[in-house]
C-alpha atoms as a PDB file:
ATOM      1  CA  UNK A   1      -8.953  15.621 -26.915  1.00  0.00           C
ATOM      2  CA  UNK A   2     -11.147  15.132 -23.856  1.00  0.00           C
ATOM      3  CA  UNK A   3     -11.955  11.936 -24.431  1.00  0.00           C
ATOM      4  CA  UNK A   4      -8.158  10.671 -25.082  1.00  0.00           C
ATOM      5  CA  UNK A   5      -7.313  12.223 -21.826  1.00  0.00           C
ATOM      6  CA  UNK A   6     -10.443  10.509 -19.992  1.00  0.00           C
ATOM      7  CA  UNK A   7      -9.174   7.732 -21.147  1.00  0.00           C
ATOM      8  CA  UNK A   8      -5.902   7.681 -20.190  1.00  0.00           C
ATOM      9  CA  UNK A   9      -7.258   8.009 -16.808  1.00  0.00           C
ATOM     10  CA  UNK A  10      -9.781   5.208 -17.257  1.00  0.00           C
ATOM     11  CA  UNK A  11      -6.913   2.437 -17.773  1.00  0.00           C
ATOM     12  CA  UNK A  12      -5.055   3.654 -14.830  1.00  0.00           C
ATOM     13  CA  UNK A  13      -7.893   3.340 -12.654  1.00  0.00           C
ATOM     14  CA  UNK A  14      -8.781   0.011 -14.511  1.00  0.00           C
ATOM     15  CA  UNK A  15      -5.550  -1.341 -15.082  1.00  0.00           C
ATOM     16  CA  UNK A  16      -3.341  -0.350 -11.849  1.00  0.00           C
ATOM     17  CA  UNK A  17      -1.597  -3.903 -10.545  1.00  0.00           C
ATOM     18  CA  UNK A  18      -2.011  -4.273  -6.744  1.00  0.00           C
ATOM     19  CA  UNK A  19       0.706  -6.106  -5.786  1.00  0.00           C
ATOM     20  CA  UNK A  20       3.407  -4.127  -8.308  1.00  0.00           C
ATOM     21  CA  UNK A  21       1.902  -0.657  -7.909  1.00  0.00           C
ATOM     22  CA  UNK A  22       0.451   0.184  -4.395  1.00  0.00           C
ATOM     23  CA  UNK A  23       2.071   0.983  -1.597  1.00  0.00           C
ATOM     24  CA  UNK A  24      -0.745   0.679   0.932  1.00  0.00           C
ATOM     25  CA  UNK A  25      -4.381   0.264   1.035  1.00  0.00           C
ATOM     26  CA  UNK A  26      -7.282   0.485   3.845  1.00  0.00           C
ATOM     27  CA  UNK A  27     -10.011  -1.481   4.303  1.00  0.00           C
ATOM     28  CA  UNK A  28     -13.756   0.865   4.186  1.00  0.00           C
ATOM     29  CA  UNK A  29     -17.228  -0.394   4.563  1.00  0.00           C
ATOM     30  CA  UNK A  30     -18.812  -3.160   2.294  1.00  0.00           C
ATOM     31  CA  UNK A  31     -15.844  -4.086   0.402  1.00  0.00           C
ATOM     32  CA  UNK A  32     -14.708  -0.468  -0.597  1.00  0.00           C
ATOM     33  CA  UNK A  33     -10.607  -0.522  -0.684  1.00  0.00           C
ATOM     34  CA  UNK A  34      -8.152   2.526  -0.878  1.00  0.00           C
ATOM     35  CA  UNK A  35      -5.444   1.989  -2.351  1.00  0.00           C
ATOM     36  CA  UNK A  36      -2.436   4.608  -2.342  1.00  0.00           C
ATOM     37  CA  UNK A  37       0.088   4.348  -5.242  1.00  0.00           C
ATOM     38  CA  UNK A  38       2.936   6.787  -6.133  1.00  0.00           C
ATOM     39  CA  UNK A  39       1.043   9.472  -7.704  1.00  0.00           C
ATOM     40  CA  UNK A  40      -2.726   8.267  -6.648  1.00  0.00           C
ATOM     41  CA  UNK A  41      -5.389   7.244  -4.737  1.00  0.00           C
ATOM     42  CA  UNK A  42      -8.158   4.568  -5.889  1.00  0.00           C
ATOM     43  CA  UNK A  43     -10.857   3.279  -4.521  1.00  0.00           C
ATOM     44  CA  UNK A  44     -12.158   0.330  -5.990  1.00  0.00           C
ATOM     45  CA  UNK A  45     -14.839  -3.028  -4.437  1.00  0.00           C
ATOM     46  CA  UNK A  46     -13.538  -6.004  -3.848  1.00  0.00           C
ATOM     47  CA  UNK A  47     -14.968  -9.457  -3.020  1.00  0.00           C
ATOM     48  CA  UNK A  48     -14.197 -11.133   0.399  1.00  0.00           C
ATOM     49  CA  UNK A  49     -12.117 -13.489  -1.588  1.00  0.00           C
ATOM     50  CA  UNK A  50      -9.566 -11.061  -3.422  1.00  0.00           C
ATOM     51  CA  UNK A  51      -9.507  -8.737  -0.289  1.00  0.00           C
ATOM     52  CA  UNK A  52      -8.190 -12.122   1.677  1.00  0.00           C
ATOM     53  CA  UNK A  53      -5.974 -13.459  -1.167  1.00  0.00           C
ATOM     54  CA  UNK A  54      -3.877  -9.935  -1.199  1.00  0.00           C
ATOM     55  CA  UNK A  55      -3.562 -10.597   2.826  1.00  0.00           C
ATOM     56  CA  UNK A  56      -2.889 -14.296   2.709  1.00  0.00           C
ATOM     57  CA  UNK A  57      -0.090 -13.847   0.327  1.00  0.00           C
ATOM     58  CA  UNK A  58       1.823 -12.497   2.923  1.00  0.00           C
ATOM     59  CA  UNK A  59       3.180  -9.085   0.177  1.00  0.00           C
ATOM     60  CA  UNK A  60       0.475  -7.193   2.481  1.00  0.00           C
ATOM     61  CA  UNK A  61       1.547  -6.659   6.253  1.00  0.00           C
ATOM     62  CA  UNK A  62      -1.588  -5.095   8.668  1.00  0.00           C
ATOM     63  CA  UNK A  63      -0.331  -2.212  10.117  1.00  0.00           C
ATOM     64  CA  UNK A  64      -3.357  -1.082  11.828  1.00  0.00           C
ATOM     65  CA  UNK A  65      -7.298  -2.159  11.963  1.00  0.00           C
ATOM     66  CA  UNK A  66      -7.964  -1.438   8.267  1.00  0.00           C
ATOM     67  CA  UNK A  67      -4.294  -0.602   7.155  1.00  0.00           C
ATOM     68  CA  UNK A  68      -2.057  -2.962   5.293  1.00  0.00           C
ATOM     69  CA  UNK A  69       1.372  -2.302   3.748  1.00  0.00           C
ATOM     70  CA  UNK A  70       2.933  -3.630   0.581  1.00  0.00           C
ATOM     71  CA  UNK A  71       6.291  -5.169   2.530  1.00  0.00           C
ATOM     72  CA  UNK A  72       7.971  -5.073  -1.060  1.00  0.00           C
ATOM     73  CA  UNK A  73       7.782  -1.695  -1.333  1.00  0.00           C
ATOM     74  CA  UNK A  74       8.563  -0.004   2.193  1.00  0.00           C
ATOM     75  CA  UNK A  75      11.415   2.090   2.009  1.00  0.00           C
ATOM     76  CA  UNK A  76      12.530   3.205   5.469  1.00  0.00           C
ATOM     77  CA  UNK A  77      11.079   3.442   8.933  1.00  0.00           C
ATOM     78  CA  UNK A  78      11.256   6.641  11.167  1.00  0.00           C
ATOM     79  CA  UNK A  79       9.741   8.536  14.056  1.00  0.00           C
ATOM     80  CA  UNK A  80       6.753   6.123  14.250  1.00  0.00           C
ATOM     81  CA  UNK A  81       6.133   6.021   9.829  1.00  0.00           C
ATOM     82  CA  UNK A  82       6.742   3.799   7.682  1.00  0.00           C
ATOM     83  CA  UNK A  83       8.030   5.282   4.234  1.00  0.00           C
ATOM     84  CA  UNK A  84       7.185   4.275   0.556  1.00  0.00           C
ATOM     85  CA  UNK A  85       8.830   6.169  -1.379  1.00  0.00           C
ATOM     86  CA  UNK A  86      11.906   8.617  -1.193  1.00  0.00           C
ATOM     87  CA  UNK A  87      11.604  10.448  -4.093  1.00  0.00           C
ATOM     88  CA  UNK A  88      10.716  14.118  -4.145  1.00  0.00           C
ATOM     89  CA  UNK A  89       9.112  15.796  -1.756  1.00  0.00           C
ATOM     90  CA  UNK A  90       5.717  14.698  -0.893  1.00  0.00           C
ATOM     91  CA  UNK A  91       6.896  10.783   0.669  1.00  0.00           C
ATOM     92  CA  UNK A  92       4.035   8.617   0.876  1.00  0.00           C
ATOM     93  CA  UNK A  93       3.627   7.848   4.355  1.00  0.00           C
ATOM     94  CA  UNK A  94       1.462   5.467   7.192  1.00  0.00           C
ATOM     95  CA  UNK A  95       1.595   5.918  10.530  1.00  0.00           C
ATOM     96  CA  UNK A  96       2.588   2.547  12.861  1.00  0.00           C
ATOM     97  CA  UNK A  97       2.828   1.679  16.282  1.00  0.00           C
ATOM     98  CA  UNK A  98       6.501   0.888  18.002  1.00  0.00           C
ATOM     99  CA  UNK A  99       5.420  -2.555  18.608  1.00  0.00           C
ATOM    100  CA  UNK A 100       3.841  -3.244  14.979  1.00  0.00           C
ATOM    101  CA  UNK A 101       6.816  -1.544  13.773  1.00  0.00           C
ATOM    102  CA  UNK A 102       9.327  -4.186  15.553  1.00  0.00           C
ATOM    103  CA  UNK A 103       7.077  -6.721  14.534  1.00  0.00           C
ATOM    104  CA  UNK A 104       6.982  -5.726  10.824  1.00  0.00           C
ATOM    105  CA  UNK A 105      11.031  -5.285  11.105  1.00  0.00           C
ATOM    106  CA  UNK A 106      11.340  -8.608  12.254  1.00  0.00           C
ATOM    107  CA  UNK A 107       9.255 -10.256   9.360  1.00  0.00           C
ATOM    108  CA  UNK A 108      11.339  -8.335   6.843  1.00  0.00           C
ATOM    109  CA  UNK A 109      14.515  -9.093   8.676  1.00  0.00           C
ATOM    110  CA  UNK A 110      15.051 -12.201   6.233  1.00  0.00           C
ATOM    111  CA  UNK A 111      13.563 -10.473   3.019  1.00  0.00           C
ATOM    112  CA  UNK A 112      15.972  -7.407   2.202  1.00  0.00           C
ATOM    113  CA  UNK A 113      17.169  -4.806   4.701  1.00  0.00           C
ATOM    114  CA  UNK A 114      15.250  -1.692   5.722  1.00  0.00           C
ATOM    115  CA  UNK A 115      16.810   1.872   6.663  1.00  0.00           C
ATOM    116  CA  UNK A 116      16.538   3.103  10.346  1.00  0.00           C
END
């Protein structure tokens, strides 16, 4: 049983999709990413190269120094947070500054509209 369940856990930490199933991630030293998903927090290395594709493909959006957030997936802003998720009661949450919040707003102006 223990190792069906180790498993299990293996291929989510193996086979999560960045772009489809994190909400935000955060940049650490030498490569080490965070990323925070509905249920989970990974932290995984990453080459220079992948680390820049996720942020040239425009999906990611820098919220702070080491911060980016997955623009398909925000859900609302409010009192200085961006939301992920609205779903039960633990929201997934990043804090944001009022003028990287307007300036996120306006790049998702023309993509779908966001709740206030």
């Amino acid at each position: 049983m223990m190792n069906v369940a180790t498993g299990e856990v293996r291929n989510l930490y193996e086979n999560f999709e960045v772009e489809k199933d994190i909400f935000y991630f955060k940049v650490g030293a030498l490569g080490l990413i965070s990323f925070h998903g509905r249920n989970y927090n990974i932290k995984k290395s990453l080459s220079d190269e992948q680390l820049k594709a996720y942020i040239k493909s425009g999906q990611f959006i820098k919220v702070s120094g080491s911060c980016y957030v997955n623009a398909t997936k925000i859900m609302s802003f409010a009192d200085g947070r961006i939301s992920f998720d609205q779903l039960g009661s633990e929201t997934k949450q990043v804090p944001v500054s009022k003028w990287r919040q307007n300036q996120i707003k306006t790049l998702l102006s023309a993509r779908k509209p966001i709740a206030m």
